[in-house]
PDB file of N, CA and C in Angstrom:
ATOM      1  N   UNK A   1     -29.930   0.180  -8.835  1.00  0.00           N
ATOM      2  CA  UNK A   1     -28.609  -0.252  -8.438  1.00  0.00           C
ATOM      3  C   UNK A   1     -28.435  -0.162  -6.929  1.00  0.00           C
ATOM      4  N   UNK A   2     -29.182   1.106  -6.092  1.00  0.00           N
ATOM      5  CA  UNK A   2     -29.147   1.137  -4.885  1.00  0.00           C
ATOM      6  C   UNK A   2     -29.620  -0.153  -4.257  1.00  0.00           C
ATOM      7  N   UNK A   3     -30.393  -1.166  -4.885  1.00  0.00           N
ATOM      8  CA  UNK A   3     -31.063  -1.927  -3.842  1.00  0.00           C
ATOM      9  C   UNK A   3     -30.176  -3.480  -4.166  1.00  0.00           C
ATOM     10  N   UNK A   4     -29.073  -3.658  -5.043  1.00  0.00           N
ATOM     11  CA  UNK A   4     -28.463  -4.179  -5.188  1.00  0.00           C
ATOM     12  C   UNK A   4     -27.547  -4.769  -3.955  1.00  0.00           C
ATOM     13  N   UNK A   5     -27.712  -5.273  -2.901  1.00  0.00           N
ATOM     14  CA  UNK A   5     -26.548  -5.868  -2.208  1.00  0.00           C
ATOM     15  C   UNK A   5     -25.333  -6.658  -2.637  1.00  0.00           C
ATOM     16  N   UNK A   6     -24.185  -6.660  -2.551  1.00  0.00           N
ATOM     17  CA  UNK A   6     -22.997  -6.925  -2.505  1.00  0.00           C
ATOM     18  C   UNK A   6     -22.511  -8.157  -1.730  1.00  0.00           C
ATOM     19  N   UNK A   7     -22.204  -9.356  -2.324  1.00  0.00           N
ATOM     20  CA  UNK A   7     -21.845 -10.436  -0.948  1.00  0.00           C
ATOM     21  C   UNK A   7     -20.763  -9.844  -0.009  1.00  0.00           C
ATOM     22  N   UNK A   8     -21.046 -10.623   1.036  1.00  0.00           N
ATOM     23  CA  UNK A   8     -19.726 -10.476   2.027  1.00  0.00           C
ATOM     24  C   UNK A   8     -18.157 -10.466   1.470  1.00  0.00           C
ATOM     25  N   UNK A   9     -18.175 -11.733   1.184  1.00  0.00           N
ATOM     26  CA  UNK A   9     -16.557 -12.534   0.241  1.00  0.00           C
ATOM     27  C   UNK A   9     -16.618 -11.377  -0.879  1.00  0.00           C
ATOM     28  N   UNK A  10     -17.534 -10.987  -1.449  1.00  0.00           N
ATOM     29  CA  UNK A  10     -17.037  -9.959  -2.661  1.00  0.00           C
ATOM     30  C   UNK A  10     -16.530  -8.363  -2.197  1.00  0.00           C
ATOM     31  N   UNK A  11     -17.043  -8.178  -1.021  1.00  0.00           N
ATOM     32  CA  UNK A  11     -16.729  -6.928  -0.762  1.00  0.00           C
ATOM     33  C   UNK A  11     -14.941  -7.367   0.098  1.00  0.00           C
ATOM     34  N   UNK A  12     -15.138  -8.774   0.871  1.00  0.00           N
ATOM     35  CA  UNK A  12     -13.839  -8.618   1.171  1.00  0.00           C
ATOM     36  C   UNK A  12     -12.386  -8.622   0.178  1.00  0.00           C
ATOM     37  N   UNK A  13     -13.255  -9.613  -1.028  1.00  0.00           N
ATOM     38  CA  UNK A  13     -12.101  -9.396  -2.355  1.00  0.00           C
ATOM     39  C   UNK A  13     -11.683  -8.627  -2.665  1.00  0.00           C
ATOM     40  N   UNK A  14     -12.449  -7.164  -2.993  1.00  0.00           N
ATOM     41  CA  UNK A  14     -12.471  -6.182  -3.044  1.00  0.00           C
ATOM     42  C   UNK A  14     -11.482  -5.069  -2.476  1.00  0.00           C
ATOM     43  N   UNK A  15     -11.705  -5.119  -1.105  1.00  0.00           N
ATOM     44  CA  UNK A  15     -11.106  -5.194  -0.259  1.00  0.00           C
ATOM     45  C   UNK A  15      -9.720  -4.844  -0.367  1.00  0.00           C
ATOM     46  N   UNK A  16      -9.388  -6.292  -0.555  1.00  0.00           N
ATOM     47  CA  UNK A  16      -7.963  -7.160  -0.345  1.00  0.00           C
ATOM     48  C   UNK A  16      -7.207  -6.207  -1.632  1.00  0.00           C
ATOM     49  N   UNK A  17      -7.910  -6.299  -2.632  1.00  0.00           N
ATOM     50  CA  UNK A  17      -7.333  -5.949  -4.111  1.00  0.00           C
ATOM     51  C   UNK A  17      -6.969  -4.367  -3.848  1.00  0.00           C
ATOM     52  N   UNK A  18      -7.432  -3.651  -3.156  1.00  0.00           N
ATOM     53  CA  UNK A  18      -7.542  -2.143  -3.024  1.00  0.00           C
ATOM     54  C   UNK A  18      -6.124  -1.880  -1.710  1.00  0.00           C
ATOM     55  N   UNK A  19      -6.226  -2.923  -1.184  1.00  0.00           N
ATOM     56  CA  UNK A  19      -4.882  -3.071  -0.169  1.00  0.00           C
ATOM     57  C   UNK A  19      -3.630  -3.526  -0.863  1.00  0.00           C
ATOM     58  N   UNK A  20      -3.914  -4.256  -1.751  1.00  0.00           N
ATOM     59  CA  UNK A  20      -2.845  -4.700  -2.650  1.00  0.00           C
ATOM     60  C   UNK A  20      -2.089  -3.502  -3.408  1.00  0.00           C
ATOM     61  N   UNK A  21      -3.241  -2.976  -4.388  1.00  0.00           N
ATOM     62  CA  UNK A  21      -2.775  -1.800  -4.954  1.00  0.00           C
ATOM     63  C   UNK A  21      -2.397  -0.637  -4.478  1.00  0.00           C
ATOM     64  N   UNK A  22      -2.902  -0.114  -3.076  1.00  0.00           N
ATOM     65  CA  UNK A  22      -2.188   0.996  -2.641  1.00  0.00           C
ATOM     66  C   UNK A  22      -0.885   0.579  -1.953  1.00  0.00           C
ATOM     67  N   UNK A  23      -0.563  -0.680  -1.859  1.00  0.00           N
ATOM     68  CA  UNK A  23       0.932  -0.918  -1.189  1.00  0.00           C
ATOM     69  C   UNK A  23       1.963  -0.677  -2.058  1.00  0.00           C
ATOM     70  N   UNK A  24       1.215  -1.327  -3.702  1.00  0.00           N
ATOM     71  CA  UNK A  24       2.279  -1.364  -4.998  1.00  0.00           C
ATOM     72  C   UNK A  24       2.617  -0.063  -5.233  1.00  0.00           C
ATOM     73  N   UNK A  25       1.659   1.041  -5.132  1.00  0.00           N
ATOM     74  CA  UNK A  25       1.208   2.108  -5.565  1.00  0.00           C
ATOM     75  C   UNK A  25       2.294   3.516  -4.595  1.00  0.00           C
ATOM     76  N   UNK A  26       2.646   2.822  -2.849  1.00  0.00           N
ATOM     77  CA  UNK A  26       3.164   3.525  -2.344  1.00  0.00           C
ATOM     78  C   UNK A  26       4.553   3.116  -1.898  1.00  0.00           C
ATOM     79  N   UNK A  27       4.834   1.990  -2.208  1.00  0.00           N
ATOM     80  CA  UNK A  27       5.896   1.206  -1.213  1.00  0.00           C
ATOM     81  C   UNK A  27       7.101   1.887  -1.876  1.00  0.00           C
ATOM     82  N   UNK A  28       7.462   1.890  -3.125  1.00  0.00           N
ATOM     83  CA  UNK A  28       8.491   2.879  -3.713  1.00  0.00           C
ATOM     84  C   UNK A  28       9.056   4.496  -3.050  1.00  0.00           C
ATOM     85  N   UNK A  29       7.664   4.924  -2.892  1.00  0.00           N
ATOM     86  CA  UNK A  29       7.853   6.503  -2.160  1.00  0.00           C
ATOM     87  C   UNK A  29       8.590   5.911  -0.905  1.00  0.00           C
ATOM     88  N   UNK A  30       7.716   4.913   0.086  1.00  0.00           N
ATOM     89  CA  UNK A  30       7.803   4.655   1.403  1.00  0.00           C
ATOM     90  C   UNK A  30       9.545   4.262   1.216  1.00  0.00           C
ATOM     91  N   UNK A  31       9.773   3.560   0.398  1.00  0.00           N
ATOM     92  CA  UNK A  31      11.470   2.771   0.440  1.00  0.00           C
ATOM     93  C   UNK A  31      12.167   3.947   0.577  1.00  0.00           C
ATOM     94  N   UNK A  32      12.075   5.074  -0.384  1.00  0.00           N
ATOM     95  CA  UNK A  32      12.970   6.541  -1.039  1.00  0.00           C
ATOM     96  C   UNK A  32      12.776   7.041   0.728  1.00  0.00           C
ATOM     97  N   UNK A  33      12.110   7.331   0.843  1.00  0.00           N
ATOM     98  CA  UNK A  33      11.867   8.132   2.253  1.00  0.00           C
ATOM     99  C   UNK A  33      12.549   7.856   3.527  1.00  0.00           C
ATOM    100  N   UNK A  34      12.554   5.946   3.510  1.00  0.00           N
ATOM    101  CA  UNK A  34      13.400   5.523   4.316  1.00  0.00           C
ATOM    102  C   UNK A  34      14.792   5.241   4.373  1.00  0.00           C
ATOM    103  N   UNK A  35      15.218   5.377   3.293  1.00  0.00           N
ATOM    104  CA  UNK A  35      16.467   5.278   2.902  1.00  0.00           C
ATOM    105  C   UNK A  35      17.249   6.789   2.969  1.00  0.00           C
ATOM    106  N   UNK A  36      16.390   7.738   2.589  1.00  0.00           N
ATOM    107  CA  UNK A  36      16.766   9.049   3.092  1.00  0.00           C
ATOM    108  C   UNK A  36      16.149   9.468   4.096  1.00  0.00           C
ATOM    109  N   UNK A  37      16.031   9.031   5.365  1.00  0.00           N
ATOM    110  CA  UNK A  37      16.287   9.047   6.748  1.00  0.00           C
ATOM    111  C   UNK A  37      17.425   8.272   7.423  1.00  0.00           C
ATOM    112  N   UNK A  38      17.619   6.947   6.668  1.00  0.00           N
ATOM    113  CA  UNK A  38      19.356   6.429   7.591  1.00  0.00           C
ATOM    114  C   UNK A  38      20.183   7.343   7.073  1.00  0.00           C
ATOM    115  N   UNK A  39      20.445   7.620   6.173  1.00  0.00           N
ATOM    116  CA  UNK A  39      21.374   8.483   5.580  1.00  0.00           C
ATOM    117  C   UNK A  39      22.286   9.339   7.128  1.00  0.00           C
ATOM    118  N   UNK A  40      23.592   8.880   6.970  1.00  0.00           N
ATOM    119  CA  UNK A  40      24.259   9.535   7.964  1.00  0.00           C
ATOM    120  C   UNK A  40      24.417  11.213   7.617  1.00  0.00           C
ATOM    121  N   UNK A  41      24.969  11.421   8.551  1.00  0.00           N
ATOM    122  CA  UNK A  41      25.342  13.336   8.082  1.00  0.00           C
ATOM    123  C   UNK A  41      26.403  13.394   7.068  1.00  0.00           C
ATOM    124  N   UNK A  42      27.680  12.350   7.131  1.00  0.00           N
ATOM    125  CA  UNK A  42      28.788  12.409   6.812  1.00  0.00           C
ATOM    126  C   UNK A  42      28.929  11.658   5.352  1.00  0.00           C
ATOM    127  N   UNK A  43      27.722  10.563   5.327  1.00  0.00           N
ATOM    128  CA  UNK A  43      27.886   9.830   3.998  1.00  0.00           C
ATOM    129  C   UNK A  43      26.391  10.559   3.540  1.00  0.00           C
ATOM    130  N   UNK A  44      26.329  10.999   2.321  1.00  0.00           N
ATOM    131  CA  UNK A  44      24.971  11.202   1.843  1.00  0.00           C
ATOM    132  C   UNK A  44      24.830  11.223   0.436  1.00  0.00           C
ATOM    133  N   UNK A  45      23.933   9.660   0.511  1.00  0.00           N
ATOM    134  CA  UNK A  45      24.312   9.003  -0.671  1.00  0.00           C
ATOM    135  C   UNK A  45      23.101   9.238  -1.684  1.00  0.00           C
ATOM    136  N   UNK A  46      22.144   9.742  -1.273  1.00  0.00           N
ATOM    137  CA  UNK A  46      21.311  10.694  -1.958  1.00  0.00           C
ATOM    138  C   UNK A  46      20.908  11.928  -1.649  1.00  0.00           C
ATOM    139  N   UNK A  47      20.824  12.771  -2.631  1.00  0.00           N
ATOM    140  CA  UNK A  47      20.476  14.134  -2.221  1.00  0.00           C
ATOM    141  C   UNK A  47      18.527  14.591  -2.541  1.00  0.00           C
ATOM    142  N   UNK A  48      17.856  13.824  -3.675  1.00  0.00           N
ATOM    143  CA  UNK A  48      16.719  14.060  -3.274  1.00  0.00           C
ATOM    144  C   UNK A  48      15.782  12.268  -3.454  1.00  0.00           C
ATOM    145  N   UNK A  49      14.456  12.588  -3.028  1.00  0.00           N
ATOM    146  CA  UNK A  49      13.420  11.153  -2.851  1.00  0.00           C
ATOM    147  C   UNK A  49      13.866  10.951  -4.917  1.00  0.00           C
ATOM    148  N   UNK A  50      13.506  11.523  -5.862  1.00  0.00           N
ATOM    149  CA  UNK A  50      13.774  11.112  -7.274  1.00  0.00           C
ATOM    150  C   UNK A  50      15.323  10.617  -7.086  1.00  0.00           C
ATOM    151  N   UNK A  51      16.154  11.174  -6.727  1.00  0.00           N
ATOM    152  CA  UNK A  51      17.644  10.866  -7.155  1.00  0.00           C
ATOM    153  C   UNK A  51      18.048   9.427  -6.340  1.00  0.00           C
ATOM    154  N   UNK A  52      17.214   9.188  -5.270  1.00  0.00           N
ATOM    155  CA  UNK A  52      17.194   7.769  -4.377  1.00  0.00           C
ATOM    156  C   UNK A  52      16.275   7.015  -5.449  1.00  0.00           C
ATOM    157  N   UNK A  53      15.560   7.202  -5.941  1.00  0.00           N
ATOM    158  CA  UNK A  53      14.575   6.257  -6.826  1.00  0.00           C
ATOM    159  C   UNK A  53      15.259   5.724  -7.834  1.00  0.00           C
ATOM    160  N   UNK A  54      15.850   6.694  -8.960  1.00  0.00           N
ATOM    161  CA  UNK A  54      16.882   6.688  -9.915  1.00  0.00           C
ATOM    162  C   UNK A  54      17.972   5.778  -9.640  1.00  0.00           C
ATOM    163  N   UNK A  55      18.741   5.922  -8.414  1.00  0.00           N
ATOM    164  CA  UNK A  55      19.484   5.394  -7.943  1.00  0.00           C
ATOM    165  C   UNK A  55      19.407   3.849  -7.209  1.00  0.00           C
ATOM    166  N   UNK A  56      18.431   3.512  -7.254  1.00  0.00           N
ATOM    167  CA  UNK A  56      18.125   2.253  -6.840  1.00  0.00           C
ATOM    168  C   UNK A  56      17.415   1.609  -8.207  1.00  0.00           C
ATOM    169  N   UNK A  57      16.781   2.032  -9.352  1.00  0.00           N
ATOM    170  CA  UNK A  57      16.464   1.474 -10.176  1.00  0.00           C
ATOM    171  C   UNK A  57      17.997   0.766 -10.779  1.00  0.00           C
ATOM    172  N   UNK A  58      18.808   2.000 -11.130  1.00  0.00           N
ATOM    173  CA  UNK A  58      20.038   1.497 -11.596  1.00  0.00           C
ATOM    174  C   UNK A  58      20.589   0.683 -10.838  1.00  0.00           C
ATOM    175  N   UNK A  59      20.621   0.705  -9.020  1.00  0.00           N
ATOM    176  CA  UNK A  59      21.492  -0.606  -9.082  1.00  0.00           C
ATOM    177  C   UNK A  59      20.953  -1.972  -8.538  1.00  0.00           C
ATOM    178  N   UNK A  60      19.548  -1.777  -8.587  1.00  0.00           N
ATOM    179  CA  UNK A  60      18.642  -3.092  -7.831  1.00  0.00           C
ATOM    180  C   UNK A  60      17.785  -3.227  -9.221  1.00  0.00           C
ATOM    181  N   UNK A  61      17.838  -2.322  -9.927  1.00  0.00           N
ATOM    182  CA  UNK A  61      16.673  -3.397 -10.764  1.00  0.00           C
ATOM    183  C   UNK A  61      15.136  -2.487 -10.832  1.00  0.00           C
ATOM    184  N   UNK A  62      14.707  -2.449 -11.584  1.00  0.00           N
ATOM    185  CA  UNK A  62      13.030  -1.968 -11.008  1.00  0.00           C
ATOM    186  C   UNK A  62      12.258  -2.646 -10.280  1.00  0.00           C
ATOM    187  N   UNK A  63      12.593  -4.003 -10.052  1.00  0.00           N
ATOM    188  CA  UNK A  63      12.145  -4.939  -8.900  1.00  0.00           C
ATOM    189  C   UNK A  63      12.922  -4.612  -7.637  1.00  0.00           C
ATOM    190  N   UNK A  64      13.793  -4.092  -7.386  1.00  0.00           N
ATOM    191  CA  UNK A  64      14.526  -3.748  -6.423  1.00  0.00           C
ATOM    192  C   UNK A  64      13.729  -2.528  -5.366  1.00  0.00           C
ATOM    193  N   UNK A  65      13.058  -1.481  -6.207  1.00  0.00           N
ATOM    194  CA  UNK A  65      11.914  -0.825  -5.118  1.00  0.00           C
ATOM    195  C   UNK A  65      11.073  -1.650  -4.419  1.00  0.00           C
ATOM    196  N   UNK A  66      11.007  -2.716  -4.848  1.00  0.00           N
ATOM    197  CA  UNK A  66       9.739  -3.416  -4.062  1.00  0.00           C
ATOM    198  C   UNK A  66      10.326  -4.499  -3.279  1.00  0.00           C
ATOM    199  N   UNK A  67      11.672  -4.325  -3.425  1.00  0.00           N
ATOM    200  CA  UNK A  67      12.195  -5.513  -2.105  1.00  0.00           C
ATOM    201  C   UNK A  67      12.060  -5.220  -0.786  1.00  0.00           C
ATOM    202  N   UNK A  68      11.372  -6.291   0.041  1.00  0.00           N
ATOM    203  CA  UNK A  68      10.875  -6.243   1.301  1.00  0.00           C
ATOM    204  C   UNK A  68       9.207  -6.351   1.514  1.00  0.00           C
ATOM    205  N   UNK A  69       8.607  -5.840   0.018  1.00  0.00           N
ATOM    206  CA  UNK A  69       7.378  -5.462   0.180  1.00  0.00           C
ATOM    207  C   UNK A  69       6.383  -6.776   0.666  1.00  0.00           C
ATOM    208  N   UNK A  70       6.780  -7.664  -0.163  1.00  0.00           N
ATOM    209  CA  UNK A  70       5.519  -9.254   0.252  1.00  0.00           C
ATOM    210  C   UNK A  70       5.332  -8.984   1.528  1.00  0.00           C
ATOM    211  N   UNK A  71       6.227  -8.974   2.905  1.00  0.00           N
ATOM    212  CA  UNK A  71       5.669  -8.333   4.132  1.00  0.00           C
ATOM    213  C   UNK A  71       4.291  -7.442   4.489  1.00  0.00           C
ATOM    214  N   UNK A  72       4.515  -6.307   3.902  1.00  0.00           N
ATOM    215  CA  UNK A  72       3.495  -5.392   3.427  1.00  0.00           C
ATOM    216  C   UNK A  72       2.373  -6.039   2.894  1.00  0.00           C
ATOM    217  N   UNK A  73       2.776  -6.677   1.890  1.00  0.00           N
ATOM    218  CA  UNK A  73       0.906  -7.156   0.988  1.00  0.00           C
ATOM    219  C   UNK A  73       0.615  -8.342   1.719  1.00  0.00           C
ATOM    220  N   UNK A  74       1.326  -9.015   2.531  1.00  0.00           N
ATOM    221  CA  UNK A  74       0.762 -10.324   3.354  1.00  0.00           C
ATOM    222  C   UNK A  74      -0.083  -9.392   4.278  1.00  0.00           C
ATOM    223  N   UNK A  75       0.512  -8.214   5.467  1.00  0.00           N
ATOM    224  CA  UNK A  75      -0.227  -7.983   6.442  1.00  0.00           C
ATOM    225  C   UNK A  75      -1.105  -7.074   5.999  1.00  0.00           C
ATOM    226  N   UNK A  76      -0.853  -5.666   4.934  1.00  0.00           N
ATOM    227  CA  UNK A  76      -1.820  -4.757   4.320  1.00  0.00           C
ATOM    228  C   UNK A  76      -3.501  -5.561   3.685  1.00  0.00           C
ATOM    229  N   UNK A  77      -3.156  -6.751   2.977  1.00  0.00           N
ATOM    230  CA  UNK A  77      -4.007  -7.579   2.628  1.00  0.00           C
ATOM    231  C   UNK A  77      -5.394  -7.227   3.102  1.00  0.00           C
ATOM    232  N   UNK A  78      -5.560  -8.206   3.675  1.00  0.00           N
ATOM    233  CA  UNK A  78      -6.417  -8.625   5.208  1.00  0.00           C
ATOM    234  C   UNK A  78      -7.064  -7.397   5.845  1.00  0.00           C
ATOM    235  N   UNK A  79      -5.987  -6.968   6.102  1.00  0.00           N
ATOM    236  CA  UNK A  79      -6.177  -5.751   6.938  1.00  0.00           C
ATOM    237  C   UNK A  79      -7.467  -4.865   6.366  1.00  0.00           C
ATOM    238  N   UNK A  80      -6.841  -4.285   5.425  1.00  0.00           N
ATOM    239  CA  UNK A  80      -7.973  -3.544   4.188  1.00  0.00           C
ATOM    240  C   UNK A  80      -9.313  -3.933   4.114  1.00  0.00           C
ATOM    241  N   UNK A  81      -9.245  -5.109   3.538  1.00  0.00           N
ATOM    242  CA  UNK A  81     -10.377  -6.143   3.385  1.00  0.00           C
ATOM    243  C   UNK A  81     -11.147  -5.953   4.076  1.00  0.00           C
ATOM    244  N   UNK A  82     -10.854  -6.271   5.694  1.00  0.00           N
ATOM    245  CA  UNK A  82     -11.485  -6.507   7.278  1.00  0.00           C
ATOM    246  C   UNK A  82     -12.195  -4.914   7.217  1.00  0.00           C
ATOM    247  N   UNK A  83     -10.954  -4.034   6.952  1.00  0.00           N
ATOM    248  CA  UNK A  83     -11.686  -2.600   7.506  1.00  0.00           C
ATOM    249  C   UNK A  83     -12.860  -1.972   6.261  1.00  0.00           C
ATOM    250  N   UNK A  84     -12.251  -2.316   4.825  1.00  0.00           N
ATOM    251  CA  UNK A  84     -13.273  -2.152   3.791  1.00  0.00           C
ATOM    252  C   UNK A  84     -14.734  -2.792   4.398  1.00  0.00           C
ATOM    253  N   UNK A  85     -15.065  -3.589   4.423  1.00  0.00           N
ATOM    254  CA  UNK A  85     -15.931  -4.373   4.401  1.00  0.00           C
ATOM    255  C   UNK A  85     -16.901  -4.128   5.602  1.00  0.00           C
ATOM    256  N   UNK A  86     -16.110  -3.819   6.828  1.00  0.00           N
ATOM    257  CA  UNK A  86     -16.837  -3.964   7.827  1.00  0.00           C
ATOM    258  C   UNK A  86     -17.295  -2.008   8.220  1.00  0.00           C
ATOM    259  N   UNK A  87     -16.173  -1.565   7.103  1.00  0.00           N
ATOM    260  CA  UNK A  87     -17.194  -0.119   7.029  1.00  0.00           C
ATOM    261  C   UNK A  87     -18.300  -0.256   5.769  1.00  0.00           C
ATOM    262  N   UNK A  88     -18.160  -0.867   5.159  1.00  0.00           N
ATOM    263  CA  UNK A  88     -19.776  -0.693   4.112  1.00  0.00           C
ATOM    264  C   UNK A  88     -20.776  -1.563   5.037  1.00  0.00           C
ATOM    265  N   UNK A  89     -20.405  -2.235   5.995  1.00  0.00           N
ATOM    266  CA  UNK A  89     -21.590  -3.186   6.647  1.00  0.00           C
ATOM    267  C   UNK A  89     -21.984  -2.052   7.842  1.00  0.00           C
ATOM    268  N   UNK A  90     -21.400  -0.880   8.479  1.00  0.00           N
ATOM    269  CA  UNK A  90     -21.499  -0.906   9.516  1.00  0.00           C
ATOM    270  C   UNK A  90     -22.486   0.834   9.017  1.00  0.00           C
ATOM    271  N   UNK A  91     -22.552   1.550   7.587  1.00  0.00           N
ATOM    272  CA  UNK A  91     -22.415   2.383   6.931  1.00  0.00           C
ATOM    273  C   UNK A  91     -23.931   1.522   6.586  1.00  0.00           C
ATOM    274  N   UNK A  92     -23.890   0.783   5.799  1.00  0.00           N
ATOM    275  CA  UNK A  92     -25.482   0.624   5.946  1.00  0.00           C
ATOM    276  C   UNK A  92     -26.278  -0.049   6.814  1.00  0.00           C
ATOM    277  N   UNK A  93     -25.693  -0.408   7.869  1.00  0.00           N
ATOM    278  CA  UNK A  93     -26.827  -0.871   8.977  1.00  0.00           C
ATOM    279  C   UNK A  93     -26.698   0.244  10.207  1.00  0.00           C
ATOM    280  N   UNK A  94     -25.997   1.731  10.023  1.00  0.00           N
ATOM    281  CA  UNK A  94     -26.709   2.861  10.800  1.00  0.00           C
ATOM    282  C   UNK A  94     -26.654   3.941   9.714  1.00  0.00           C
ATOM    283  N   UNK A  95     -26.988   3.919   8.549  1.00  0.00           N
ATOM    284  CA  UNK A  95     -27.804   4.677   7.876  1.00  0.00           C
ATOM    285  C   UNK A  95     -29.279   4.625   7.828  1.00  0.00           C
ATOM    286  N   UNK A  96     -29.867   6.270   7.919  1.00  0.00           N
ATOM    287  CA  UNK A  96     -31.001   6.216   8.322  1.00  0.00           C
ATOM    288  C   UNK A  96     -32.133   6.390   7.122  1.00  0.00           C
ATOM    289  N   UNK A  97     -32.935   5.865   6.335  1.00  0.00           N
ATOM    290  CA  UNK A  97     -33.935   5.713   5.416  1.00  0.00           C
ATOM    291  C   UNK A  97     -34.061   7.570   5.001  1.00  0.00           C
TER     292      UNK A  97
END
Protein backbone atom coordinates (compact mmCIF):
# COMPACT_ATOMS: atom_id res chain seq x y z
CA UNK A 1 0.00 0.00 0.00
CA UNK A 2 3.07 2.19 0.78
CA UNK A 3 4.11 2.24 -2.83
CA UNK A 4 0.71 3.16 -3.94
CA UNK A 5 0.71 6.89 -5.16
CA UNK A 6 -2.32 9.03 -4.93
CA UNK A 7 -3.26 11.45 -7.99
CA UNK A 8 -2.88 15.07 -7.59
CA UNK A 9 -6.90 15.97 -8.29
CA UNK A 10 -7.59 13.07 -5.76
CA UNK A 11 -5.64 14.28 -3.00
CA UNK A 12 -6.99 17.81 -3.80
CA UNK A 13 -10.70 16.30 -3.61
CA UNK A 14 -9.86 15.07 -0.66
CA UNK A 15 -8.74 17.92 0.46
CA UNK A 16 -11.64 20.10 -0.32
CA UNK A 17 -14.09 17.42 1.39
CA UNK A 18 -12.05 17.57 4.78
CA UNK A 19 -12.41 21.56 4.53
CA UNK A 20 -15.94 21.16 3.92
CA UNK A 21 -16.53 19.01 6.88
CA UNK A 22 -14.59 20.75 9.48
CA UNK A 23 -16.48 24.09 8.60
CA UNK A 24 -19.98 22.07 8.99
CA UNK A 25 -18.49 20.46 11.94
CA UNK A 26 -17.38 23.94 13.62
CA UNK A 27 -19.33 26.85 12.26
CA UNK A 28 -22.21 26.31 14.93
CA UNK A 29 -19.63 26.58 17.97
CA UNK A 30 -17.93 29.55 15.88
CA UNK A 31 -21.72 31.37 15.44
CA UNK A 32 -22.52 30.62 19.61
CA UNK A 33 -19.16 32.23 20.42
CA UNK A 34 -19.76 35.15 18.30
CA UNK A 35 -22.90 36.01 19.23
CA UNK A 36 -21.79 35.80 22.85
CA UNK A 37 -19.14 38.31 22.34
CA UNK A 38 -21.60 41.25 20.83
CA UNK A 39 -23.65 40.66 23.63
CA UNK A 40 -23.85 44.14 25.35
CA UNK A 41 -23.33 44.35 29.27
CA UNK A 42 -26.86 45.66 29.67
CA UNK A 43 -28.82 43.31 27.22
CA UNK A 44 -27.70 39.64 27.73
CA UNK A 45 -29.52 37.62 25.69
CA UNK A 46 -27.68 34.51 26.39
CA UNK A 47 -26.17 33.29 29.36
CA UNK A 48 -24.21 30.15 28.13
CA UNK A 49 -22.53 28.84 24.26
CA UNK A 50 -25.59 25.67 24.76
CA UNK A 51 -28.33 28.21 25.81
CA UNK A 52 -27.23 30.51 22.50
CA UNK A 53 -27.41 27.22 20.43
CA UNK A 54 -30.86 26.22 21.90
CA UNK A 55 -31.86 29.55 21.38
CA UNK A 56 -31.20 30.01 17.87
CA UNK A 57 -32.38 26.52 16.90
CA UNK A 58 -35.80 27.66 18.26
CA UNK A 59 -35.90 30.80 16.53
CA UNK A 60 -33.88 30.34 13.13
CA UNK A 61 -34.44 26.91 12.46
CA UNK A 62 -31.57 24.24 12.60
CA UNK A 63 -30.55 25.74 9.32
CA UNK A 64 -30.29 28.95 11.00
CA UNK A 65 -26.69 27.90 12.74
CA UNK A 66 -25.31 27.73 9.48
CA UNK A 67 -26.47 31.07 8.16
CA UNK A 68 -23.61 32.97 6.71
CA UNK A 69 -21.60 29.82 6.37
CA UNK A 70 -21.45 29.27 2.19
CA UNK A 71 -18.80 32.21 2.73
CA UNK A 72 -16.78 29.88 4.83
CA UNK A 73 -17.06 26.65 2.54
CA UNK A 74 -16.46 28.84 -0.71
CA UNK A 75 -13.07 30.25 0.86
CA UNK A 76 -12.26 27.16 3.55
CA UNK A 77 -12.68 24.91 0.34
CA UNK A 78 -9.68 25.54 -1.70
CA UNK A 79 -7.84 26.60 0.91
CA UNK A 80 -7.62 23.05 2.64
CA UNK A 81 -7.25 21.31 -0.53
CA UNK A 82 -4.12 23.66 -1.61
CA UNK A 83 -2.60 23.14 1.97
CA UNK A 84 -3.69 19.23 2.21
CA UNK A 85 -2.13 18.37 -0.83
CA UNK A 86 0.81 20.37 -1.07
CA UNK A 87 1.78 18.98 2.49
CA UNK A 88 1.57 15.21 1.36
CA UNK A 89 3.67 16.39 -1.82
CA UNK A 90 6.14 18.32 0.07
CA UNK A 91 6.19 15.28 3.09
CA UNK A 92 7.18 12.87 0.51
CA UNK A 93 9.57 14.58 -1.63
CA UNK A 94 11.83 15.51 1.73
CA UNK A 95 11.32 12.32 3.35
CA UNK A 96 14.35 10.44 3.67
CA UNK A 97 14.42 6.45 2.49
Amino acid sequence: MADKQISLPAKLINGGIAGLIGVTCVFPIDLAKTRLQNQQNGQRVYTSMSDCLIKTVRSEGYFGMYRGAAVNLTLVTPEKAIKLAANDFFRHQLSKD
